[in-house]
Protein backbone atom coordinates (compact mmCIF):
# COMPACT_ATOMS: atom_id res chain seq x y z
CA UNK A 1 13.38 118.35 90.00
CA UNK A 2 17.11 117.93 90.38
CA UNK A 3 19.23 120.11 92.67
CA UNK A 4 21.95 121.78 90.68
CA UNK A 5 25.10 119.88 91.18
CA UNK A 6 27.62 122.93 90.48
CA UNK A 7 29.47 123.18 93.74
CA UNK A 8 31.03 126.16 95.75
CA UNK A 9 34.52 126.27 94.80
CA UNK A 10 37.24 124.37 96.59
CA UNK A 11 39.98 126.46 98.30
CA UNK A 12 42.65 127.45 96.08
CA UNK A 13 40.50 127.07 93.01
CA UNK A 14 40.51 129.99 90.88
CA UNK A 15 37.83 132.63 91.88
CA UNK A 16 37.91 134.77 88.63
CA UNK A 17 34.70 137.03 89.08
CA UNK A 18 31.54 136.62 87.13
CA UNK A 19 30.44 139.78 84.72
CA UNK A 20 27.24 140.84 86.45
CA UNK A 21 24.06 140.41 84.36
CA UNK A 22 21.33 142.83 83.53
CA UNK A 23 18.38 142.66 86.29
CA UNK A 24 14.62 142.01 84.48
CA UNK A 25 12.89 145.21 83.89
CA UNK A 26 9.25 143.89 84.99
CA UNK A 27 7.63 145.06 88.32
CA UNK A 28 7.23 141.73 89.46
CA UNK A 29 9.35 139.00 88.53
CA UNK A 30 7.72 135.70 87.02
CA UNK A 31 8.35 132.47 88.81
CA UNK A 32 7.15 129.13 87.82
CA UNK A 33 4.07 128.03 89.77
CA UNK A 34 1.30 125.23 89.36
CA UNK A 35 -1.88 125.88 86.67
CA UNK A 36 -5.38 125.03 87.80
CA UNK A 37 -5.90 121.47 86.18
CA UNK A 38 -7.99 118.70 86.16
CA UNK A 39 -7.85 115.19 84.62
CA UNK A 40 -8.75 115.11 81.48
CA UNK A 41 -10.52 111.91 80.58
CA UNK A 42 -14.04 113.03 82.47
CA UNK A 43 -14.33 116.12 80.51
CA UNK A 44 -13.09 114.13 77.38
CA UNK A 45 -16.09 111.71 77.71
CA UNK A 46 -18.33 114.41 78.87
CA UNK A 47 -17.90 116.14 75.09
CA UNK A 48 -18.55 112.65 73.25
CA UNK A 49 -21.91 112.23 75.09
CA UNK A 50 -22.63 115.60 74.37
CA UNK A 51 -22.04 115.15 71.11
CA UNK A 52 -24.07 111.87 70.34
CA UNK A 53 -26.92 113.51 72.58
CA UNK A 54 -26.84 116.52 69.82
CA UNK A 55 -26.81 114.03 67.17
CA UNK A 56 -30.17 112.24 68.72
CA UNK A 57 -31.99 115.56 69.79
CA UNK A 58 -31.23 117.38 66.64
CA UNK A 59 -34.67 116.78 65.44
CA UNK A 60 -36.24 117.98 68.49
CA UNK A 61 -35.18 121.72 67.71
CA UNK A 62 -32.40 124.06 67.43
CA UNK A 63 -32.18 125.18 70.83
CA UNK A 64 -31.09 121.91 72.53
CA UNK A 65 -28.85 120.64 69.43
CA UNK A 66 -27.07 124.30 69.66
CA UNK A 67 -26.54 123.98 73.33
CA UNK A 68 -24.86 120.55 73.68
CA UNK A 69 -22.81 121.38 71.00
CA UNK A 70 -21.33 124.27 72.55
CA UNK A 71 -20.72 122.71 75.61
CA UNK A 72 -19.04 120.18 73.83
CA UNK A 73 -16.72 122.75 71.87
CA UNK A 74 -15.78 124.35 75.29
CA UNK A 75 -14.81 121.30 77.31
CA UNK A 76 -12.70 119.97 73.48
CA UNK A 77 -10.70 123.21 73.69
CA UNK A 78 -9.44 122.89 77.89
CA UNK A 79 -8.19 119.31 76.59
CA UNK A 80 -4.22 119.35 76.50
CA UNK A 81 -2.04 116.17 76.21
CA UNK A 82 1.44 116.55 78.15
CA UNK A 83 4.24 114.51 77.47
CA UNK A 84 6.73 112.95 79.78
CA UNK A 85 9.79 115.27 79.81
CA UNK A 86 7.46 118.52 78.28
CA UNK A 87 5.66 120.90 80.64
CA UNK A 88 2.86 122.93 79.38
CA UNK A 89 3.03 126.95 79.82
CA UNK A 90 -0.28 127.86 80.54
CA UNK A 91 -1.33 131.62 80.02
CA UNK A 92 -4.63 133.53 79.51
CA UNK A 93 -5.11 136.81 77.56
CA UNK A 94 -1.37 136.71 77.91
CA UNK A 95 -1.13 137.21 81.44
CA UNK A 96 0.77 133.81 82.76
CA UNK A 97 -1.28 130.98 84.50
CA UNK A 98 1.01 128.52 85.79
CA UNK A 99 2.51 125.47 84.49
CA UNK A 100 1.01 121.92 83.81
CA UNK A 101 3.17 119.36 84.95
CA UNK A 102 1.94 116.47 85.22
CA UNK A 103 1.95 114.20 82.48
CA UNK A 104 -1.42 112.40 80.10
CA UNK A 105 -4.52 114.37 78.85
CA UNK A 106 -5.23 117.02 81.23
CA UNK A 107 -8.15 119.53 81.54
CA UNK A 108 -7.56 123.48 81.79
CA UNK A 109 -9.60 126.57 81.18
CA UNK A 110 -10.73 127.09 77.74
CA UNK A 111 -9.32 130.15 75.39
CA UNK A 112 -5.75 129.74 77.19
CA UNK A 113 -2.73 129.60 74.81
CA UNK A 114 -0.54 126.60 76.61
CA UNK A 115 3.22 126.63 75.15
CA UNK A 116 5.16 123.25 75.62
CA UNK A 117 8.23 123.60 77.15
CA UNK A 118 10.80 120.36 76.99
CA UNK A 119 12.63 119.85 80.65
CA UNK A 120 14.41 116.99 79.40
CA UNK A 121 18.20 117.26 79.69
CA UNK A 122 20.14 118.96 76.40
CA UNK A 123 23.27 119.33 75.33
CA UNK A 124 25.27 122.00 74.03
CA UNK A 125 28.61 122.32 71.83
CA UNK A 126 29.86 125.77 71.15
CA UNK A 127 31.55 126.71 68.04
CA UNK A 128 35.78 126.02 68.45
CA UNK A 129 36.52 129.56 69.83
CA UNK A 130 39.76 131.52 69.06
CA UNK A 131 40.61 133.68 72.12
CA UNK A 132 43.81 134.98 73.68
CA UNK A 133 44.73 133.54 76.81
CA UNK A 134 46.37 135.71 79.71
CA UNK A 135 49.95 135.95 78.13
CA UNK A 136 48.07 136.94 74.32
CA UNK A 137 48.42 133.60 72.83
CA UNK A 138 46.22 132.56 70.19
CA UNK A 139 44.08 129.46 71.47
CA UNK A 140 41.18 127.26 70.25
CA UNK A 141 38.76 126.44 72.74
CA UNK A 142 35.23 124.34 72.60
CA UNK A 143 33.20 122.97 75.03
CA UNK A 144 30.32 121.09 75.83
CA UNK A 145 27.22 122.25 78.46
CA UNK A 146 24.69 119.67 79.95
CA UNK A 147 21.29 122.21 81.19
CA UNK A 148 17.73 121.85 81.10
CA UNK A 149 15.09 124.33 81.91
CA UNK A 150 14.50 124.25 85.75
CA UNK A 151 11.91 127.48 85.51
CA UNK A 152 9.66 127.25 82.51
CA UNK A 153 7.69 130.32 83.46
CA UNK A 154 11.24 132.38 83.22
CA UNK A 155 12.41 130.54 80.11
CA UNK A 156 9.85 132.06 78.16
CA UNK A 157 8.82 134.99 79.49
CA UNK A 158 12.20 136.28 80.90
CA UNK A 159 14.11 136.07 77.42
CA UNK A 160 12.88 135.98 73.96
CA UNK A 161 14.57 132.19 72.67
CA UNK A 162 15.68 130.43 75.92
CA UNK A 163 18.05 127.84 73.93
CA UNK A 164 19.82 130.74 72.04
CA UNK A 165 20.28 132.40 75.14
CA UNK A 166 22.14 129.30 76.86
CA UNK A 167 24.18 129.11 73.19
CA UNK A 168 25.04 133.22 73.50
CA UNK A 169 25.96 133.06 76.98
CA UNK A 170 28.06 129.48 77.27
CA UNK A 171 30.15 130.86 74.52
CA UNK A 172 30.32 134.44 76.64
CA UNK A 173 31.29 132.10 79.34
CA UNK A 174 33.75 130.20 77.81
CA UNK A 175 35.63 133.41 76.07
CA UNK A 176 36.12 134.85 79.38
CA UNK A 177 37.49 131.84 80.85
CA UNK A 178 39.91 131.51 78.05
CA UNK A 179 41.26 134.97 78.39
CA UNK A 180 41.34 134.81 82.33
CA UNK A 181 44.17 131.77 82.55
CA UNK A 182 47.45 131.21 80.59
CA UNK A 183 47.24 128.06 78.30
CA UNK A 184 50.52 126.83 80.41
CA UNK A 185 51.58 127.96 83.27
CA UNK A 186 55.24 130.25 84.13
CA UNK A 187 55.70 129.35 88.07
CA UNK A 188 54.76 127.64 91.08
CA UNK A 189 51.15 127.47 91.65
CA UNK A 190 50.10 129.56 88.77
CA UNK A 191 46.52 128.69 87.36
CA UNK A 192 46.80 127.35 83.49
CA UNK A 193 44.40 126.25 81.19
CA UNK A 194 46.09 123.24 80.52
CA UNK A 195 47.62 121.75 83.37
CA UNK A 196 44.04 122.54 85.94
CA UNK A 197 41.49 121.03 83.58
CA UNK A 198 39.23 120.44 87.19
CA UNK A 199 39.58 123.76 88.73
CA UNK A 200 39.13 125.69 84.95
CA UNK A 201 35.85 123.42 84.44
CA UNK A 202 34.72 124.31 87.68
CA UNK A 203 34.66 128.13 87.27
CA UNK A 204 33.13 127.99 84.00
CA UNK A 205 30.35 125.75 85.45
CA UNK A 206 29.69 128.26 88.28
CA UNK A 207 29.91 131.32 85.59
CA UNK A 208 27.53 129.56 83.18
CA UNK A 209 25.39 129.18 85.81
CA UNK A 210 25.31 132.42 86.65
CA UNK A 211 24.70 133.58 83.85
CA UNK A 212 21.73 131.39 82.69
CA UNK A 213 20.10 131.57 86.13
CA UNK A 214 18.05 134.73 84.59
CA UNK A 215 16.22 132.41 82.01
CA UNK A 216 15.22 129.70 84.49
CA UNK A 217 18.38 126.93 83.17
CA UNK A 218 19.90 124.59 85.31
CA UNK A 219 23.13 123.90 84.50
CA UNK A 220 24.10 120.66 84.88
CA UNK A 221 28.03 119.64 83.89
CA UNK A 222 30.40 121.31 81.64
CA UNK A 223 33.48 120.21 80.34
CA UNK A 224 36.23 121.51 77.88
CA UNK A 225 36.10 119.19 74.94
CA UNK A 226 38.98 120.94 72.52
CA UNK A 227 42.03 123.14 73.95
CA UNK A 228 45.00 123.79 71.82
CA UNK A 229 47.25 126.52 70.66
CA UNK A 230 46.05 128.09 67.15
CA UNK A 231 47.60 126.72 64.18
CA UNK A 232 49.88 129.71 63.18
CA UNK A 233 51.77 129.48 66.72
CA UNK A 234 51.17 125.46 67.05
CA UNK A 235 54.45 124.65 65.95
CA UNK A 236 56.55 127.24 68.22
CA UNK A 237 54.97 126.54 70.99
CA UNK A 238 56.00 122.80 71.02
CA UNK A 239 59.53 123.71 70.69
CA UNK A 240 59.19 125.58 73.52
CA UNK A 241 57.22 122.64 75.71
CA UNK A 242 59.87 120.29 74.33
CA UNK A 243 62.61 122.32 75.33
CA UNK A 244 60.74 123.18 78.51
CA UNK A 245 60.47 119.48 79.12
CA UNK A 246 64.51 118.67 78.32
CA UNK A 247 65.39 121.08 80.80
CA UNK A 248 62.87 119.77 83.71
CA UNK A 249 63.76 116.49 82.78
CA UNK A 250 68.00 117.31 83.02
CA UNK A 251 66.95 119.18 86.31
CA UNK A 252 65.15 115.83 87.56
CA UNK A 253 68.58 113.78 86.42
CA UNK A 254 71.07 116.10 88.15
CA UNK A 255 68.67 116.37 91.74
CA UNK A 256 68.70 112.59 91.44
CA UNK A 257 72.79 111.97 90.56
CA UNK A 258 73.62 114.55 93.50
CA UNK A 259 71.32 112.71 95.92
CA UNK A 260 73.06 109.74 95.02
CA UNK A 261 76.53 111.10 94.41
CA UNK A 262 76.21 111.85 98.26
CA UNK A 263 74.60 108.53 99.06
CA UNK A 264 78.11 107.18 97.93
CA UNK A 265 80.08 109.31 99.36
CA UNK A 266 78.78 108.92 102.86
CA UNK A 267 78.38 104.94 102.67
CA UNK A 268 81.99 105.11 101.92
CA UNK A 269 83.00 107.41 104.75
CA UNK A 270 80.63 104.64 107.21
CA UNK A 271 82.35 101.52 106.04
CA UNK A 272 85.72 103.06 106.08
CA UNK A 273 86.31 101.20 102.84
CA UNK A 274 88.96 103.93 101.55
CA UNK A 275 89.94 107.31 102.84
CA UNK A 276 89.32 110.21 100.54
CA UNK A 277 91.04 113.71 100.79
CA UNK A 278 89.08 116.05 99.68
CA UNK A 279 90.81 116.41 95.59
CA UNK A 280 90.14 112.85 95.11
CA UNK A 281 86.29 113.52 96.43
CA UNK A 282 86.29 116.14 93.87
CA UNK A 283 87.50 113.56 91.01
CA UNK A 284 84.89 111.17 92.51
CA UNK A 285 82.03 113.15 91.92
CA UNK A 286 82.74 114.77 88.39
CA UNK A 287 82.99 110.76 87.58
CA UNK A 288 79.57 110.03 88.81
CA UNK A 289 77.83 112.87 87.34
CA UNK A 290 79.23 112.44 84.33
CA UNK A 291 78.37 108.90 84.30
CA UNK A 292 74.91 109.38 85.83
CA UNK A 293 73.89 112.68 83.62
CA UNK A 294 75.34 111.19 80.64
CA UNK A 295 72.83 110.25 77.64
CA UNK A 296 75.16 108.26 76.26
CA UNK A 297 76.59 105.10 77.30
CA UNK A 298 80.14 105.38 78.78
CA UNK A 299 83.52 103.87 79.06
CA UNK A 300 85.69 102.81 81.61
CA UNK A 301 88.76 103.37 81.80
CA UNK A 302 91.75 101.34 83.56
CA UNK A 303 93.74 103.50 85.59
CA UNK A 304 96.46 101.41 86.59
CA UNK A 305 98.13 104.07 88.23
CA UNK A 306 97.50 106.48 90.96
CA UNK A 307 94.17 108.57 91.36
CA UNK A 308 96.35 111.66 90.18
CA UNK A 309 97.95 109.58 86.98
């Protein structure tokens, strides 16, 4: 089996608590362990010659005809094929057996029910979700689980439907992440749904995890596949990134004409190229930010006068 590759989270990563989960009422909990097998081919070929040595004694009386058949019957019904990719949940009387394993026709005790259980990997979409984030905003929210069953013993015995239980609880999950981050973020190292994609994936991982661990699922990735604002707030919302963006952008633009506003100013001052009093620095540098802030293209103008004409 493969080790579970959700990781402890990184420092800094958000640690938003997982809801605890109901403990198992049963005195002993069930853990997966091996059934009593055999191969199944010997027994297999045991049955046919009993069978064929029925058919050729079944003159010489009941008695021996009767027996050979029911040995045959008994060693037919401990016959079970396994699948690569299925396991095989053995129980007798209903008290649990063990698990078969290994794959081919295999050979257990007679009058047990054996349930087949599929450990191959699944996937799961949720539904698109519509959740409030942390500030109340309507969002829509899907995503996508990769598990399989790492406990077969727990995945039937410890819930009722083990692949409803992963659908129930990965949408639990991914509700509760949803309403634990903003969809973008207000300040400096705030957590948002949309700008921390890694870190957001991460926790719901870990909380799906969690959360499964009771039914005996290994969760293997998760990822967000759909995050948006809901339609009735869509529009508003971009407005405000847009405008958000303009005035990050004309923040950007005036850090970088200042920077280089100065840059001027002090390569001038070094090569002594022209003396500046302090006015005329002042005229200087309303030129080049309006030139360097500017959208538009501008003009020069001649001054074929003084700097104060």
């Amino acid at each position: 089996m493969s080790t579970n590759p959700v990781t402890p989270p990184p420092p800094g990563s958000p640690t938003t608590p997982v809801p605890p989960l109901p403990v198992p009422t049963t005195a002993t909990p069930i853990a997966e362990h091996a059934a009593w097998e055999i191969p199944g081919w010997l027994p297999l070929i045991v049955a046919v010659a009993a069978i064929i040595a029925a058919i050729a004694l079944r003159s010489g009386g009941p008695a021996p005809h009767v027996a050979l058949i029911v040995v045959a019957v008994v060693l037919l019904l401990g016959l079970v094929p396994v699948a690569p990719g299925r396991a095989r949940v053995v129980a007798l009387f209903g008290r649990y057996s063990g698990t078969v394993r290994t794959t081919g026709l295999r050979w257990v005790i007679p009058l047990t029910t054996r349930r087949q259980i599929s450990t191959r990997v699944r996937n799961h979409e949720t539904a698109t979700l519509k959740v409030n984030d942390a500030d109340g905003n309507p969002v829509e929210i899907a995503a996508v689980v990769v598990w399989q069953v790492r406990d077969t013993a727990q995945a039937v015995y410890a819930v009722d439907d083990f692949v409803q239980f992963v659908a129930i609880q990965a949408e639990t999950a991914v509700r509760h992440t949803a309403t634990s981050y903003p969809y973008d973020a207000r300040g400096e190292g705030q957590i948002s749904l949309r700008e921390h994609a890694e870190e957001i994936t991460s926790q719901m991982s870990r909380e799906i995890a969690a959360r499964v661990a009771l039914a005996g699922i290994e969760v293997v990735e998760s990822r967000i596949t759909r995050l948006a604002y809901a339609p009735e707030i869509a529009q508003v919302m971009l407005r405000r990134q847009q405008a958000d963006a303009i005035v990050a952008a004309r923040q950007r633009m005036v850090q970088g004409a200042v920077g280089m506003v100065r840059s001027a100013l002090n390569e001038l001052g070094e090569e002594g190229i022209v003396e500046l009093d302090e006015e005329r620095k002042a005229v200087m540098v309303s030129n080049l930010l309006v030139v360097l802030c500017s959208e538009q293209a501008t003009q020069p103008v001649v001054n074929t006068g003084t700097l104060y004409q």
